[in-house]
Protein backbone atom coordinates (compact mmCIF):
# COMPACT_ATOMS: atom_id res chain seq x y z
CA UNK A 1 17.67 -142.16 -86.89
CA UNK A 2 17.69 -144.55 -89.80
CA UNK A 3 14.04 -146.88 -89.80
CA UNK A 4 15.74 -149.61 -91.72
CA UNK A 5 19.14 -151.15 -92.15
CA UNK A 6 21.09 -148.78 -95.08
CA UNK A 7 24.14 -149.75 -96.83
CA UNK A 8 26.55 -147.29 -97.56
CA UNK A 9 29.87 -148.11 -99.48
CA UNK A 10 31.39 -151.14 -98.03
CA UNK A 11 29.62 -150.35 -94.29
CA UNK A 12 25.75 -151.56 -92.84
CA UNK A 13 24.37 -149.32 -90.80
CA UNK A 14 21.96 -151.01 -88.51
CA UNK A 15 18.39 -149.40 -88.21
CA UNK A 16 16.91 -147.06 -85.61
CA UNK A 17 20.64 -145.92 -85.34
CA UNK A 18 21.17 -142.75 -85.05
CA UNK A 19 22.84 -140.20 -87.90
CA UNK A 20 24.49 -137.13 -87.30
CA UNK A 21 25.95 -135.07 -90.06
CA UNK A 22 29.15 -133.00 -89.03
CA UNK A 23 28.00 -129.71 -90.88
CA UNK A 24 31.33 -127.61 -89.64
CA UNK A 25 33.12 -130.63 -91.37
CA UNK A 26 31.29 -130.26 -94.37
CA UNK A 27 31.34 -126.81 -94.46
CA UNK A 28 35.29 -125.82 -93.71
CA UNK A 29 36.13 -129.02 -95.84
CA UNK A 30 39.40 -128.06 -98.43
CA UNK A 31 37.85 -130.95 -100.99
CA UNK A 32 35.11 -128.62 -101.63
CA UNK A 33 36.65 -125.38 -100.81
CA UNK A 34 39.89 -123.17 -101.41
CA UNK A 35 40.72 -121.85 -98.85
CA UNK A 36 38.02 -122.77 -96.37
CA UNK A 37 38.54 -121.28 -93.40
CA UNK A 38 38.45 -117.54 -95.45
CA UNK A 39 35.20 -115.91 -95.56
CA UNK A 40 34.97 -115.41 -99.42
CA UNK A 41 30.85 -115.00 -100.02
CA UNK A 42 31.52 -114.68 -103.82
CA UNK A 43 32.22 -118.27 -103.94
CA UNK A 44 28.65 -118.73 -103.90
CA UNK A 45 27.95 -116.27 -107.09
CA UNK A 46 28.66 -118.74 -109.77
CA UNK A 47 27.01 -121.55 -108.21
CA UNK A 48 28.90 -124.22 -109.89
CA UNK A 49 30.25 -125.57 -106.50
CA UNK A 50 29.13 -129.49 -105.15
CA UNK A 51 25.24 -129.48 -104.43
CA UNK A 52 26.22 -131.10 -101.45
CA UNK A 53 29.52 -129.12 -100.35
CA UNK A 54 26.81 -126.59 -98.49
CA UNK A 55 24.08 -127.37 -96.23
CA UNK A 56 22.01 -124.04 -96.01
CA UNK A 57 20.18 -122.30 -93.13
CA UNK A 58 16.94 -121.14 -92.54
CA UNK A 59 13.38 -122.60 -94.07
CA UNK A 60 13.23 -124.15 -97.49
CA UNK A 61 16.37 -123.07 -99.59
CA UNK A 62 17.62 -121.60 -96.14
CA UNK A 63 17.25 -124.43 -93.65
CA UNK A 64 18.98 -124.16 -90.60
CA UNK A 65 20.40 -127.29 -89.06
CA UNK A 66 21.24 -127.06 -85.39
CA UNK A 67 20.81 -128.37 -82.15
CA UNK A 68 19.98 -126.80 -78.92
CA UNK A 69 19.02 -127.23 -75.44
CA UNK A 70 15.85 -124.62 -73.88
CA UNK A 71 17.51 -123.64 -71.43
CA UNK A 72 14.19 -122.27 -70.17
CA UNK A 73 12.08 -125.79 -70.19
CA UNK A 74 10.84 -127.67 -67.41
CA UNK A 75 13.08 -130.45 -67.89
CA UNK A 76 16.32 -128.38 -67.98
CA UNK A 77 15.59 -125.26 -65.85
CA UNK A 78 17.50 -125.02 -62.84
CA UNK A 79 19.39 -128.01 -63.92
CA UNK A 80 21.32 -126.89 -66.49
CA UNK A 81 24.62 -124.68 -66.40
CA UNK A 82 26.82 -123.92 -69.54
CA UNK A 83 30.02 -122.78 -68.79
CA UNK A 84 31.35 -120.45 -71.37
CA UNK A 85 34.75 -118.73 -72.19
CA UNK A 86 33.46 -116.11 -73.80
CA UNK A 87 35.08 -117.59 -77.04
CA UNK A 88 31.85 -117.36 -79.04
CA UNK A 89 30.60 -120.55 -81.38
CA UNK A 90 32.52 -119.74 -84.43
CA UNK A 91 34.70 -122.69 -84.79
CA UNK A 92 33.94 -126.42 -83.39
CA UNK A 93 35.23 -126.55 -79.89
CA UNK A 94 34.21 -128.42 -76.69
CA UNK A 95 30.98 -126.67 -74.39
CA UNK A 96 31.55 -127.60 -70.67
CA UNK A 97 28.23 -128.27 -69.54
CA UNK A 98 27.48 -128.62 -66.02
CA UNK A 99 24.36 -130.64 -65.00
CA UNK A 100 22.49 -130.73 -61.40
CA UNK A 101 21.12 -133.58 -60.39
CA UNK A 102 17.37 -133.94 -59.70
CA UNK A 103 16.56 -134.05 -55.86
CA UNK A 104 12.56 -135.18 -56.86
């Protein structure tokens, strides 16, 4: 989250509010791509694309940006149930999640 008040454009964005950026939005996005939803990896050779039109994974150059739930922790084990389809995480698409409430 944001520690102060930010103004962005004609909007204020109070502080301690929290910011989420939609990478898959960024990333499959036709203003910064042709053809985004190809997988073309010479695009990247010439590196004249936006600076911000790709937000890398990994550490340093290669961050990886994500968000996950250990499945194995104390708060979520036993508790916690994803439901898949078997349709993989390529594209953005709903995860049914199934939760069991606490009996302590």
């Amino acid at each position: 989250f944001n520690s102060q008040e930010i103004k962005f454009r004609n909007h204020v964005i109070p502080a301690k509010t929290s910011i989420v950026l939609f990478v898959y939005g960024v990333h499959h996005s036709s203003k910064n791509w042709e053809d985004p939803e190809k997988f073309i990896p010479e695009r990247f050779e010439n590196e004249k694309h936006d600076h911000y039109a790709w937000l890398s994974f990994g550490g340093g150059n290669r961050l990886k940006y994500e968000v996950s739930l250990p499945a194995d922790s104390s708060i979520h084990k036993d508790k916690l149930r994803i439901v898949s389809d078997g349709s993989g995480t390529m594209g953005l698409h709903p995860i049914p999640l199934i939760f069991k409430r606490r009996t302590d």
